[in-house]
PDB file of N, CA and C in Angstrom:
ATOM      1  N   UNK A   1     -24.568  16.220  -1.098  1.00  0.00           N
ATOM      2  CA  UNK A   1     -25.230  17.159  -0.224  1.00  0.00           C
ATOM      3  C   UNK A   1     -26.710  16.829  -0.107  1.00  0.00           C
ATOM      4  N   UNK A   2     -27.256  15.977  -1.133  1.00  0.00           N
ATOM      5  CA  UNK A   2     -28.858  16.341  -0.879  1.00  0.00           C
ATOM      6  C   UNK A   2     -28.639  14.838  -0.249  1.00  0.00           C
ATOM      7  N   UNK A   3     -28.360  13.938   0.213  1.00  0.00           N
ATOM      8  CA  UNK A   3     -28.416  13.084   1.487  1.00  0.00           C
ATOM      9  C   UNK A   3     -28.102  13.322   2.415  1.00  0.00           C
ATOM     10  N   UNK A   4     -27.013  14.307   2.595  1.00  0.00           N
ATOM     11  CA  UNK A   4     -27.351  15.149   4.274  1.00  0.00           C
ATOM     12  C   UNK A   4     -28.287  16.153   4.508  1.00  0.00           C
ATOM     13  N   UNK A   5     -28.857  16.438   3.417  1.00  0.00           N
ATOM     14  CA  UNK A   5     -29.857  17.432   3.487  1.00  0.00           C
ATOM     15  C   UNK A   5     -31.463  16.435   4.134  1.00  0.00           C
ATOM     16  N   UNK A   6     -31.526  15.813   3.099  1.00  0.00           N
ATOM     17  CA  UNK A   6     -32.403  14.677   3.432  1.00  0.00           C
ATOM     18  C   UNK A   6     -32.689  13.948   5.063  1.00  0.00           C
ATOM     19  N   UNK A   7     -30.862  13.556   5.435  1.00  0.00           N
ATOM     20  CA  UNK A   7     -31.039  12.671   6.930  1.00  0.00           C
ATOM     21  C   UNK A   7     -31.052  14.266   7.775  1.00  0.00           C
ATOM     22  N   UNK A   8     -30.840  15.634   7.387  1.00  0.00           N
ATOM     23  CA  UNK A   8     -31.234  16.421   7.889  1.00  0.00           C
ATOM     24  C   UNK A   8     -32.910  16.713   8.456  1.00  0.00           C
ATOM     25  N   UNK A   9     -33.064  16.682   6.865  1.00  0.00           N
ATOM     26  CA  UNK A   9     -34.681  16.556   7.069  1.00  0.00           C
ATOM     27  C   UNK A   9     -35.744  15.976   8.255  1.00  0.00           C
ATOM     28  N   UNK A  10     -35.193  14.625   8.414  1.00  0.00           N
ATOM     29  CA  UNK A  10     -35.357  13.670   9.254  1.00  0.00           C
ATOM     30  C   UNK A  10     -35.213  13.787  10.401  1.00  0.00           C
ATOM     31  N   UNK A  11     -34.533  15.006  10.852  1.00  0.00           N
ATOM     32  CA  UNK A  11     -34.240  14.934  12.119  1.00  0.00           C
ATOM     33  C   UNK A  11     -32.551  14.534  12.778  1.00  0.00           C
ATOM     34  N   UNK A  12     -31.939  14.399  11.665  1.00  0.00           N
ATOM     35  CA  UNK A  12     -30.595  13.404  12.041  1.00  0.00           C
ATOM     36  C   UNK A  12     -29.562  14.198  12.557  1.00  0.00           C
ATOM     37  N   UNK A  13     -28.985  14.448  13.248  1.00  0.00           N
ATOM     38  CA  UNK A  13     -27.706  15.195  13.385  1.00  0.00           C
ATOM     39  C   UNK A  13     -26.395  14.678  12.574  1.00  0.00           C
ATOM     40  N   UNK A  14     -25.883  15.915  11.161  1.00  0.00           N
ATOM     41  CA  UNK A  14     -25.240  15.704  10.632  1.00  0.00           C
ATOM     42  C   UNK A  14     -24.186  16.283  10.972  1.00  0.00           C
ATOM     43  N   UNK A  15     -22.707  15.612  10.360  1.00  0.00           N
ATOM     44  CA  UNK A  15     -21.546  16.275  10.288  1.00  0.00           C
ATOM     45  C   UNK A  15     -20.537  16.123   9.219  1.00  0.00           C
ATOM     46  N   UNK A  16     -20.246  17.568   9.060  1.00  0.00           N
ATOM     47  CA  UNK A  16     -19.775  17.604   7.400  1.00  0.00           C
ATOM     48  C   UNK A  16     -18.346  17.763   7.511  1.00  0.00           C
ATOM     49  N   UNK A  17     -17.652  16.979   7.086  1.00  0.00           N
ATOM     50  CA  UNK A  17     -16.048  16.374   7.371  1.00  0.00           C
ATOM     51  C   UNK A  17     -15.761  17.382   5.717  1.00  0.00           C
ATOM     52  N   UNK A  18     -14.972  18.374   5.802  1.00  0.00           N
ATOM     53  CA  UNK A  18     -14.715  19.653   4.760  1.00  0.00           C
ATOM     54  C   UNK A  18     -13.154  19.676   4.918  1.00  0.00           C
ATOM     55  N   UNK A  19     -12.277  19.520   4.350  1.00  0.00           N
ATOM     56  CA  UNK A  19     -10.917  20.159   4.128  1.00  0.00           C
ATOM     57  C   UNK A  19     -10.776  22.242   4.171  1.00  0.00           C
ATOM     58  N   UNK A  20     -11.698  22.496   3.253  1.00  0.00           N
ATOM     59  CA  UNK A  20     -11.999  23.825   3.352  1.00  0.00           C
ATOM     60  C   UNK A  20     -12.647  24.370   4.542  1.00  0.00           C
ATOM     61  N   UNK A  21     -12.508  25.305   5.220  1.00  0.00           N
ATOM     62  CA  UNK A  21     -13.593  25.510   6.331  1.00  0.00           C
ATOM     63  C   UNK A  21     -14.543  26.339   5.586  1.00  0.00           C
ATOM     64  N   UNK A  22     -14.501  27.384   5.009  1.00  0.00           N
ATOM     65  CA  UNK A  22     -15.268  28.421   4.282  1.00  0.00           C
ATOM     66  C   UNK A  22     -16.397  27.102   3.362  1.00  0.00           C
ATOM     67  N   UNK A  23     -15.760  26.075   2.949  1.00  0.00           N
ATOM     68  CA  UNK A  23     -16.734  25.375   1.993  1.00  0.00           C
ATOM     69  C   UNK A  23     -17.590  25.009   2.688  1.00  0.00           C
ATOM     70  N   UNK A  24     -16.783  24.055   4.233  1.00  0.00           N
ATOM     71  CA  UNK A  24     -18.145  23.524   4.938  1.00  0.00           C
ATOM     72  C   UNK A  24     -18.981  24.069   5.904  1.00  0.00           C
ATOM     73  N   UNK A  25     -18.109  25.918   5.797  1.00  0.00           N
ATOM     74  CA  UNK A  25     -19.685  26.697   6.691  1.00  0.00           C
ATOM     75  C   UNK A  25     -20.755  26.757   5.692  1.00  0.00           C
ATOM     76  N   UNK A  26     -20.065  27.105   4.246  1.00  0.00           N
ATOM     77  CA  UNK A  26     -20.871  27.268   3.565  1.00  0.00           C
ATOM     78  C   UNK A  26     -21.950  26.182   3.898  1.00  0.00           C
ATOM     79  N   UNK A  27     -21.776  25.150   3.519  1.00  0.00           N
ATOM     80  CA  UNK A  27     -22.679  23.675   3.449  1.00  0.00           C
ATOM     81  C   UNK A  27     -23.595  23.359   4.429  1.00  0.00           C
ATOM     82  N   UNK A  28     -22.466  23.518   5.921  1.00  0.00           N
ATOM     83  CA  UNK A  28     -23.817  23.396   7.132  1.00  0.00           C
ATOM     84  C   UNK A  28     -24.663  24.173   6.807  1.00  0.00           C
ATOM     85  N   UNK A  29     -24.583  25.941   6.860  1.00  0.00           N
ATOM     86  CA  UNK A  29     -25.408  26.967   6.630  1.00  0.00           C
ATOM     87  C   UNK A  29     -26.593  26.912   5.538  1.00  0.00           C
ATOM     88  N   UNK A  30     -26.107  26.187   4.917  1.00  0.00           N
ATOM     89  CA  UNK A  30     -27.232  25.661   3.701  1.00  0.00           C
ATOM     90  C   UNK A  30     -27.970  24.244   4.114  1.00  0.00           C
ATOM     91  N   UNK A  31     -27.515  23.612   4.680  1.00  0.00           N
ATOM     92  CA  UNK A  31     -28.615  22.595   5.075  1.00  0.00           C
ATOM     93  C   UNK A  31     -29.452  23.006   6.389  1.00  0.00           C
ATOM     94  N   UNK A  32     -28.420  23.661   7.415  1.00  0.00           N
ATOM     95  CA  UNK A  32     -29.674  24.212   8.725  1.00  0.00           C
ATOM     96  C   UNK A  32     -30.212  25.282   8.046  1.00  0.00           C
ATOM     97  N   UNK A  33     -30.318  26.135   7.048  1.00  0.00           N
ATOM     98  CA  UNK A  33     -30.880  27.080   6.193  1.00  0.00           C
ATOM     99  C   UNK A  33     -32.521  26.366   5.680  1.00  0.00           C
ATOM    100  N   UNK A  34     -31.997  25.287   5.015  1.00  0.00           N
ATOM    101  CA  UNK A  34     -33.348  24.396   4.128  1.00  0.00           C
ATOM    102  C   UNK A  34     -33.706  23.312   4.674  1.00  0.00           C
ATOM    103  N   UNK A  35     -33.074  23.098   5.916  1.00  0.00           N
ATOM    104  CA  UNK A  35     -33.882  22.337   6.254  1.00  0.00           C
ATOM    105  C   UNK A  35     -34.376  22.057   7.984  1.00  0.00           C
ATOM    106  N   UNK A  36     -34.054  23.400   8.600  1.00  0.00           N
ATOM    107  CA  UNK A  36     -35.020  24.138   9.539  1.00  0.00           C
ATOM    108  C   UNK A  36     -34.418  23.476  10.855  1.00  0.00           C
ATOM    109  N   UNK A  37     -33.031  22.299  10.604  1.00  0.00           N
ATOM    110  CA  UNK A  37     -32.435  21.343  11.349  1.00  0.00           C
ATOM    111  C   UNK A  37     -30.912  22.178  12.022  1.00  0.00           C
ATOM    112  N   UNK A  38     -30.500  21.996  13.359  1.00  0.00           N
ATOM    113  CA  UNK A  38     -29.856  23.327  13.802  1.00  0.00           C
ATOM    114  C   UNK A  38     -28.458  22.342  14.170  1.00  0.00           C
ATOM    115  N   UNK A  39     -29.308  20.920  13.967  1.00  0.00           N
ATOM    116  CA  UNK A  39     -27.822  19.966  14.252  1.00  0.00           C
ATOM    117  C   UNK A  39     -27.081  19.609  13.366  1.00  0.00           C
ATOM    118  N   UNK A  40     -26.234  20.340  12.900  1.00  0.00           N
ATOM    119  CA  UNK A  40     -25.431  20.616  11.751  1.00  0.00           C
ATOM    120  C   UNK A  40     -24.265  21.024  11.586  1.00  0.00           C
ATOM    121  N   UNK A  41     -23.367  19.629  12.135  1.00  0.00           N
ATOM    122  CA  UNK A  41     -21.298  20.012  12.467  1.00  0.00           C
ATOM    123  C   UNK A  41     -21.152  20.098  10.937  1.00  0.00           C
ATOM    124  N   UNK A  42     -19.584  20.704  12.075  1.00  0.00           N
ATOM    125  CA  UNK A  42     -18.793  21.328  10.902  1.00  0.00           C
ATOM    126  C   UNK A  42     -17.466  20.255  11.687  1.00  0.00           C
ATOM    127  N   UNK A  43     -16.390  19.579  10.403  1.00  0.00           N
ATOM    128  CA  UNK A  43     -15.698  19.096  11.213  1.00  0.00           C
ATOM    129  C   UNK A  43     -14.130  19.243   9.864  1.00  0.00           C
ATOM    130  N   UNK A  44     -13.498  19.932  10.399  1.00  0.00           N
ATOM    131  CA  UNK A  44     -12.600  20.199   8.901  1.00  0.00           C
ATOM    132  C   UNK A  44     -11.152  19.435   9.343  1.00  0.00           C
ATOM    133  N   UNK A  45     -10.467  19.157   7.798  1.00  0.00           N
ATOM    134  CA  UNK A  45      -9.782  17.986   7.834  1.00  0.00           C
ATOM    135  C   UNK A  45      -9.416  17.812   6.563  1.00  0.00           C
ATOM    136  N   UNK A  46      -8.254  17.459   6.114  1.00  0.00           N
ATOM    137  CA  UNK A  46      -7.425  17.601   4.514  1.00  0.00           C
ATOM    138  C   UNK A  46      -7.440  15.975   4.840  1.00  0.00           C
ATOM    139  N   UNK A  47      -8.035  14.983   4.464  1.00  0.00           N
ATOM    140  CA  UNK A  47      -7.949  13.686   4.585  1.00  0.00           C
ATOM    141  C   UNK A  47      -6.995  12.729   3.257  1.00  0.00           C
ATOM    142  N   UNK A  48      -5.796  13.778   3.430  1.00  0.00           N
ATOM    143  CA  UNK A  48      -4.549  13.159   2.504  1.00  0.00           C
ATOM    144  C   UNK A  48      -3.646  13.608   3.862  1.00  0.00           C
ATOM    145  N   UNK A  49      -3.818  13.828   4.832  1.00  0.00           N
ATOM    146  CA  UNK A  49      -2.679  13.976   6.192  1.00  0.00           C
ATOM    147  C   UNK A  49      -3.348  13.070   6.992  1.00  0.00           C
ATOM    148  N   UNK A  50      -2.137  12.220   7.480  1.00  0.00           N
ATOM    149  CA  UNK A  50      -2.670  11.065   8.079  1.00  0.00           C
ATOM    150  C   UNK A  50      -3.051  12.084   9.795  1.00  0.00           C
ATOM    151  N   UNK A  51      -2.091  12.871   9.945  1.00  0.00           N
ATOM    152  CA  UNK A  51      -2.241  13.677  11.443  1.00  0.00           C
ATOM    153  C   UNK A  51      -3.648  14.153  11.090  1.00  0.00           C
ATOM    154  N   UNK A  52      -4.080  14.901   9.970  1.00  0.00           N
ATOM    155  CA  UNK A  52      -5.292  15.688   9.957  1.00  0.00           C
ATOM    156  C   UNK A  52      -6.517  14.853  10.355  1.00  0.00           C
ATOM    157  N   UNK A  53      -6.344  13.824   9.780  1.00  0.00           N
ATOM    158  CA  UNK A  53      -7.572  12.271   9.782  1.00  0.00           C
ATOM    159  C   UNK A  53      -7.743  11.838  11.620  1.00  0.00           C
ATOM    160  N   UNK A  54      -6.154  11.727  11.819  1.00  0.00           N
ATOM    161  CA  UNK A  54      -6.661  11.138  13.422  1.00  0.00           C
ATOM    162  C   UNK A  54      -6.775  12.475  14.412  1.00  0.00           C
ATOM    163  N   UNK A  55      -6.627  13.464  13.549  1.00  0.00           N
ATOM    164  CA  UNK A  55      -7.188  14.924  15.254  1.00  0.00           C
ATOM    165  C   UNK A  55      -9.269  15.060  14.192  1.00  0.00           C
ATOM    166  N   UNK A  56      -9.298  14.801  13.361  1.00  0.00           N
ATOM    167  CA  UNK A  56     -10.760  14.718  13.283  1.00  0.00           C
ATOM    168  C   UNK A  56     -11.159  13.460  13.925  1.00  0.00           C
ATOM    169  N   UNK A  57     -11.146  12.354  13.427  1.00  0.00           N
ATOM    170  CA  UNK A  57     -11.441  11.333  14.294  1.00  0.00           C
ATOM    171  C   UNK A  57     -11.195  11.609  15.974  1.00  0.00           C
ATOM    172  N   UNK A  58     -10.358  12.187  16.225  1.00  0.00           N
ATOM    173  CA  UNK A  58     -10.260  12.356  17.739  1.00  0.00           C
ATOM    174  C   UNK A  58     -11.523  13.784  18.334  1.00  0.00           C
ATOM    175  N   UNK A  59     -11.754  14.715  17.241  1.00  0.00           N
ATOM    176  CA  UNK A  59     -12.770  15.582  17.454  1.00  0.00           C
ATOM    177  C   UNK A  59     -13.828  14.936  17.379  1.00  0.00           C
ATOM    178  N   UNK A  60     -14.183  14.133  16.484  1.00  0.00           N
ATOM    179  CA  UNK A  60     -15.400  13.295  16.173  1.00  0.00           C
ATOM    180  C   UNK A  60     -15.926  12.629  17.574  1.00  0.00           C
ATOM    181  N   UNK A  61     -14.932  11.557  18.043  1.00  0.00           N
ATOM    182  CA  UNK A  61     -14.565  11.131  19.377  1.00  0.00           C
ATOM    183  C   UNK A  61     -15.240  11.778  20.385  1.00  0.00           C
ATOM    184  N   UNK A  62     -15.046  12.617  20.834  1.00  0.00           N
ATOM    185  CA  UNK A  62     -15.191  13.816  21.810  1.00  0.00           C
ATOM    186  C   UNK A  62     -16.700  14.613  21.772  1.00  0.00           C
ATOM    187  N   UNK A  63     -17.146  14.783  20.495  1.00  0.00           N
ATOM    188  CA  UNK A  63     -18.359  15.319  20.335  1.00  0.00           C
ATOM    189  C   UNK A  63     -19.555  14.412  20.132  1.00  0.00           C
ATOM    190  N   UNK A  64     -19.359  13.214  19.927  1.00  0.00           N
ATOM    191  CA  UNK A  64     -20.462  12.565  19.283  1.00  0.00           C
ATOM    192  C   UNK A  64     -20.037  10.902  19.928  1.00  0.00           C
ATOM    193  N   UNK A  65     -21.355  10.520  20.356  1.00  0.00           N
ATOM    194  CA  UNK A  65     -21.119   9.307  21.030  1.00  0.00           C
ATOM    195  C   UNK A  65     -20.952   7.938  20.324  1.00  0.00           C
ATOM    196  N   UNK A  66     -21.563   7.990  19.030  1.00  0.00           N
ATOM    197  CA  UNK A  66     -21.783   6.787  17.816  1.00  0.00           C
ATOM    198  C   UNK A  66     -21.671   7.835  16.391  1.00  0.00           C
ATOM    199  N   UNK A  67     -21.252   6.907  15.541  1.00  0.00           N
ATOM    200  CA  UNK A  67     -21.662   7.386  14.030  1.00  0.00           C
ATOM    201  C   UNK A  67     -22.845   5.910  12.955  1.00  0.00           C
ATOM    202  N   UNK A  68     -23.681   6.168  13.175  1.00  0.00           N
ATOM    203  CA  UNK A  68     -24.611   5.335  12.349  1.00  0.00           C
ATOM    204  C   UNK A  68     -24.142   5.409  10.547  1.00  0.00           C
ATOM    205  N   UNK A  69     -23.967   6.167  10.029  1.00  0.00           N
ATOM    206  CA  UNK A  69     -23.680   6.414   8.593  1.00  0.00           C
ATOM    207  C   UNK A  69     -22.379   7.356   8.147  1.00  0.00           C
ATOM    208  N   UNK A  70     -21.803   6.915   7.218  1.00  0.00           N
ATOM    209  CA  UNK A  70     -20.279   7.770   6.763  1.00  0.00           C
ATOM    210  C   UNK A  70     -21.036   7.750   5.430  1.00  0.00           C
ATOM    211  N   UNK A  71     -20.806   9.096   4.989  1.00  0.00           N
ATOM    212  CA  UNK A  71     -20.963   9.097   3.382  1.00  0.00           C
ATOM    213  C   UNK A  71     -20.367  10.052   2.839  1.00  0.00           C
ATOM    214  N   UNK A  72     -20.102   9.805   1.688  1.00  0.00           N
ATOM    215  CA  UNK A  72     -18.596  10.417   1.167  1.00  0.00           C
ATOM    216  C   UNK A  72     -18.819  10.969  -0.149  1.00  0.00           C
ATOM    217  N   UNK A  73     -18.660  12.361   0.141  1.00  0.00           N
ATOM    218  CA  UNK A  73     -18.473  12.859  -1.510  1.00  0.00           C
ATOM    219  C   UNK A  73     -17.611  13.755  -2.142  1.00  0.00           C
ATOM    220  N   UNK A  74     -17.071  13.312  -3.288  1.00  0.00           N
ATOM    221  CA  UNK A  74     -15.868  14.009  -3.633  1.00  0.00           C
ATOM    222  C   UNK A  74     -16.045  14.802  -4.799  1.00  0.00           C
ATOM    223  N   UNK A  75     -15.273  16.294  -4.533  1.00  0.00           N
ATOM    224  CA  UNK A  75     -15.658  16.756  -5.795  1.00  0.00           C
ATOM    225  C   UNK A  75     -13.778  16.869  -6.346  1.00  0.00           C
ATOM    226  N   UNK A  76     -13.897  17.018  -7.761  1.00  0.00           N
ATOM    227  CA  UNK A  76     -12.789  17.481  -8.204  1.00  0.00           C
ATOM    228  C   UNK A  76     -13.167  18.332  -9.615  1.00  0.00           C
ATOM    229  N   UNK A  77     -11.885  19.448  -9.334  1.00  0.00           N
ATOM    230  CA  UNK A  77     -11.877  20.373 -10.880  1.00  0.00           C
ATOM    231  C   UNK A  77     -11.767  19.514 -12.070  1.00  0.00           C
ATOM    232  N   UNK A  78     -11.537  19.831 -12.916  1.00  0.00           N
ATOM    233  CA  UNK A  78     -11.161  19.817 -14.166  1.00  0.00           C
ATOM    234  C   UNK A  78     -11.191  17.937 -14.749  1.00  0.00           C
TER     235      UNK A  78
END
């Protein structure tokens, strides 16, 4: 989070690829929160379904003309 917060900072238009939706309103809401930046997707997606992967990629598609950077972070319990 604090490298999209960061290319937030900057000016960058980010988008936060979330399985959860509640996690990644949470997340946008906290980076256009701190960092005053309003371009801040939300793009949700269980990326263990191959269908879920290609209707984000196909949303991705549709909203956004290039992707300059993918960065990936995973959390797990226990």
């Amino acid at each position: 989070m604090a490298t999209a917060l960061e290319l937030a900072n900057k000016g960058a238009t980010v988008v936060i690829l979330c399985r959860r939706r509640e996690n990644g309103e949470a997340a946008v809401k906290e980076i256009k929160d701190k960092s005053g930046n309003e371009r801040v997707e939300l793009i949700v997606a269980d990326l263990a379904s191959q269908k879920s992967v290609r209707q984000a990629a196909e949303t991705f598609k549709q909203r956004f003309n290039k992707l300059s950077y993918c960065l990936r972070k995973s959390s797990h319990a226990g």
